[in-house]
C-alpha atoms as a PDB file:
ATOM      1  CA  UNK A   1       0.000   0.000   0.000  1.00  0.00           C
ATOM      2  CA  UNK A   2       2.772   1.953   1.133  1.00  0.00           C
ATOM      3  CA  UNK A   3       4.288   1.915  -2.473  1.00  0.00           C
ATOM      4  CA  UNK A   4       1.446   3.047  -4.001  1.00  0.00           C
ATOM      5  CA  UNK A   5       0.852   5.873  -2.230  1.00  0.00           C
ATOM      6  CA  UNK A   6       4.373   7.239  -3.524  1.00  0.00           C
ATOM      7  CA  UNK A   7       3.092   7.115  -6.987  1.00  0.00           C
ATOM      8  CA  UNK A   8       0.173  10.208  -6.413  1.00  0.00           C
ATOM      9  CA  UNK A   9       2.657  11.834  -4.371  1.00  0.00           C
ATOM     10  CA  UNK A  10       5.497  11.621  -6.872  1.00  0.00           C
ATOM     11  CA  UNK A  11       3.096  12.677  -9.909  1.00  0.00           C
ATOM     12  CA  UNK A  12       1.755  16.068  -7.835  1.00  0.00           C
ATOM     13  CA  UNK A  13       5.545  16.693  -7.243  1.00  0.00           C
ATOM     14  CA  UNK A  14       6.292  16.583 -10.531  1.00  0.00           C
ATOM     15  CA  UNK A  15       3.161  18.954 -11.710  1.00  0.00           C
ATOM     16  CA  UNK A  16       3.709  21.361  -9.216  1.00  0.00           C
ATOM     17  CA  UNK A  17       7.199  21.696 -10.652  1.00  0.00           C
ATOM     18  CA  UNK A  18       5.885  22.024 -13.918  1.00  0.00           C
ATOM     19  CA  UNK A  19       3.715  24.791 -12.925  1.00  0.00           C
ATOM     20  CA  UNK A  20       7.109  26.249 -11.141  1.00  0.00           C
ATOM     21  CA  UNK A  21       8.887  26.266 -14.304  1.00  0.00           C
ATOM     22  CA  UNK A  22       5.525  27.903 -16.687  1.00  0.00           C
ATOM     23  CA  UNK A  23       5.383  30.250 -13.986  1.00  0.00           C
ATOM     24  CA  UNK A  24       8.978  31.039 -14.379  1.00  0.00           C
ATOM     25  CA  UNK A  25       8.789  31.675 -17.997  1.00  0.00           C
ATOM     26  CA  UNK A  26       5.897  33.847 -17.937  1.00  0.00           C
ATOM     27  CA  UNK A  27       8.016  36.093 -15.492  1.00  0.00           C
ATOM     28  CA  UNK A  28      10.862  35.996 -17.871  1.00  0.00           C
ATOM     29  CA  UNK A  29       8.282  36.409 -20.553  1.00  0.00           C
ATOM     30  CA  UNK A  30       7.098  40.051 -18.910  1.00  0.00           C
ATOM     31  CA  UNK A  31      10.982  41.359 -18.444  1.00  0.00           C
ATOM     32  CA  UNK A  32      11.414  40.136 -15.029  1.00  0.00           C
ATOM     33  CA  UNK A  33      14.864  38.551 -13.953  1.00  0.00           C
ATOM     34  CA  UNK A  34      15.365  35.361 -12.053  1.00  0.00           C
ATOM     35  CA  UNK A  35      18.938  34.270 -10.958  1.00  0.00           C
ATOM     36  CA  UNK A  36      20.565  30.755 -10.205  1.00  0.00           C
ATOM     37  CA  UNK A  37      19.918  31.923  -6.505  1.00  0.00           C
ATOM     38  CA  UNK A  38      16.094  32.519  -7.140  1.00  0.00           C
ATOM     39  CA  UNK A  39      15.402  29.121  -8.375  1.00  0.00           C
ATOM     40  CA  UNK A  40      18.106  27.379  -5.899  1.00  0.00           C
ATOM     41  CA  UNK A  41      15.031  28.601  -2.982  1.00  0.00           C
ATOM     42  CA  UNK A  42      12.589  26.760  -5.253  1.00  0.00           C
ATOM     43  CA  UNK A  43      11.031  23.297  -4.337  1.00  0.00           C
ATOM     44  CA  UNK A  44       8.206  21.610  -5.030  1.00  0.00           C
ATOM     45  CA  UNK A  45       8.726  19.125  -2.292  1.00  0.00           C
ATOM     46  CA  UNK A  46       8.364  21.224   0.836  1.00  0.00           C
ATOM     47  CA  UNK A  47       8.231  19.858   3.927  1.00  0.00           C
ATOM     48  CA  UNK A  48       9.056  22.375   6.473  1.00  0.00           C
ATOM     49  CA  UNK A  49       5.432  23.019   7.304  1.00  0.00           C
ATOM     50  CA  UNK A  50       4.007  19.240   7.799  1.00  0.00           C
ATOM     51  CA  UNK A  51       3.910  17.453  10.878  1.00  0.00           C
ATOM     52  CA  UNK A  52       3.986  13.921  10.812  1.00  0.00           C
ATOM     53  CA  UNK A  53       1.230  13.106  13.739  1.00  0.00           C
ATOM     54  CA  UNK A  54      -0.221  17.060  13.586  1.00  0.00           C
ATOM     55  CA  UNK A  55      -1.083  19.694  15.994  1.00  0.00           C
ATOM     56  CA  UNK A  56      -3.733  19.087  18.386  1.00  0.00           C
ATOM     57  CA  UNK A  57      -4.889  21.722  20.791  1.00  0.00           C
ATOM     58  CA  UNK A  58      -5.747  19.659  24.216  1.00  0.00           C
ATOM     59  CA  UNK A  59      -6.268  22.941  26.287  1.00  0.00           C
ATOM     60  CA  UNK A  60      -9.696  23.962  24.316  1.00  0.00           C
ATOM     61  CA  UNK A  61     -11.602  20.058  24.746  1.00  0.00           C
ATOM     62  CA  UNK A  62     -12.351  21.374  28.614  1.00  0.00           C
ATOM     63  CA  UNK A  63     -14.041  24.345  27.642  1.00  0.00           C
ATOM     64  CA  UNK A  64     -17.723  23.793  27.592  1.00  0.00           C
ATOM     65  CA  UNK A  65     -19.773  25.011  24.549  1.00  0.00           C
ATOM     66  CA  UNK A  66     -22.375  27.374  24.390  1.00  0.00           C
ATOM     67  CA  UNK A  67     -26.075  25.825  25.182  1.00  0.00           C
ATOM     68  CA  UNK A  68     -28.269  25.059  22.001  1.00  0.00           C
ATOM     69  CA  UNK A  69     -30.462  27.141  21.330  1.00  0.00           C
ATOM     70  CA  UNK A  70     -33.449  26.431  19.451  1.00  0.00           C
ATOM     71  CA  UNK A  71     -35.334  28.974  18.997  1.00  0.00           C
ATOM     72  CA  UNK A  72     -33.765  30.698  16.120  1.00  0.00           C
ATOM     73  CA  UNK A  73     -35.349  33.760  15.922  1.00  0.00           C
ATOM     74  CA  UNK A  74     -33.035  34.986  13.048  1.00  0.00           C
ATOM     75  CA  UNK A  75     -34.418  32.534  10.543  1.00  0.00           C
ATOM     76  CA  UNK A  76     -37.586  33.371   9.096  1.00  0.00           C
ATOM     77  CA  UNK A  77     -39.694  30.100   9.332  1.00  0.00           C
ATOM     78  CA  UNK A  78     -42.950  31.800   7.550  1.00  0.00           C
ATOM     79  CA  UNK A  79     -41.625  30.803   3.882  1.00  0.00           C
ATOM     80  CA  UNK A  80     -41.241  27.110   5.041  1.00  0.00           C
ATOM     81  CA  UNK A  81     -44.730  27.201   6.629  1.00  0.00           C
ATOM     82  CA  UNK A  82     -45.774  28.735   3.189  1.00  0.00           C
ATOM     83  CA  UNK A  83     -44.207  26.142   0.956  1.00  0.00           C
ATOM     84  CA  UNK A  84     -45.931  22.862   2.891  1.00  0.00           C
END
């Protein structure tokens, strides 16, 4: 299963580098310049911002949510009533 999954990932790395490199052109295209340095920042496999198990905030499951209210009085029930 494992190996599979590399396949998807491997084809949306590739595209996203293709869209990198049209992306590039265009900007050379309108007069813009890119150096060796420019493109060396460039990745399209980034992984700085994932975290492998997440980021779960424990503090906010002890705060207790607002009662239910059912009443509603911003919805306008009269069309519904209408309609039946």
């Amino acid at each position: 299963m494992i190996k599979f999954n590399s396949l998807p990932a491997n084809c949306v790395i590739f595209h996203t580098a293709l869209d990198v490199m049209e992306v590039m052109r265009q900007l050379l295209a309108e007069g813009w310049e890119i150096s060796a340095e420019d493109v060396a920042q460039l990745s399209p496999y980034l992984t700085a911002h994932i975290s492998r198990f997440g980021l779960y905030a424990t503090d906010v499951l002890r705060l207790r949510p607002d009662d239910f209210d059912p009443d509603l009085p911003e919805i306008d029930f009269t069309i519904l009533a209408e309609a039946a």
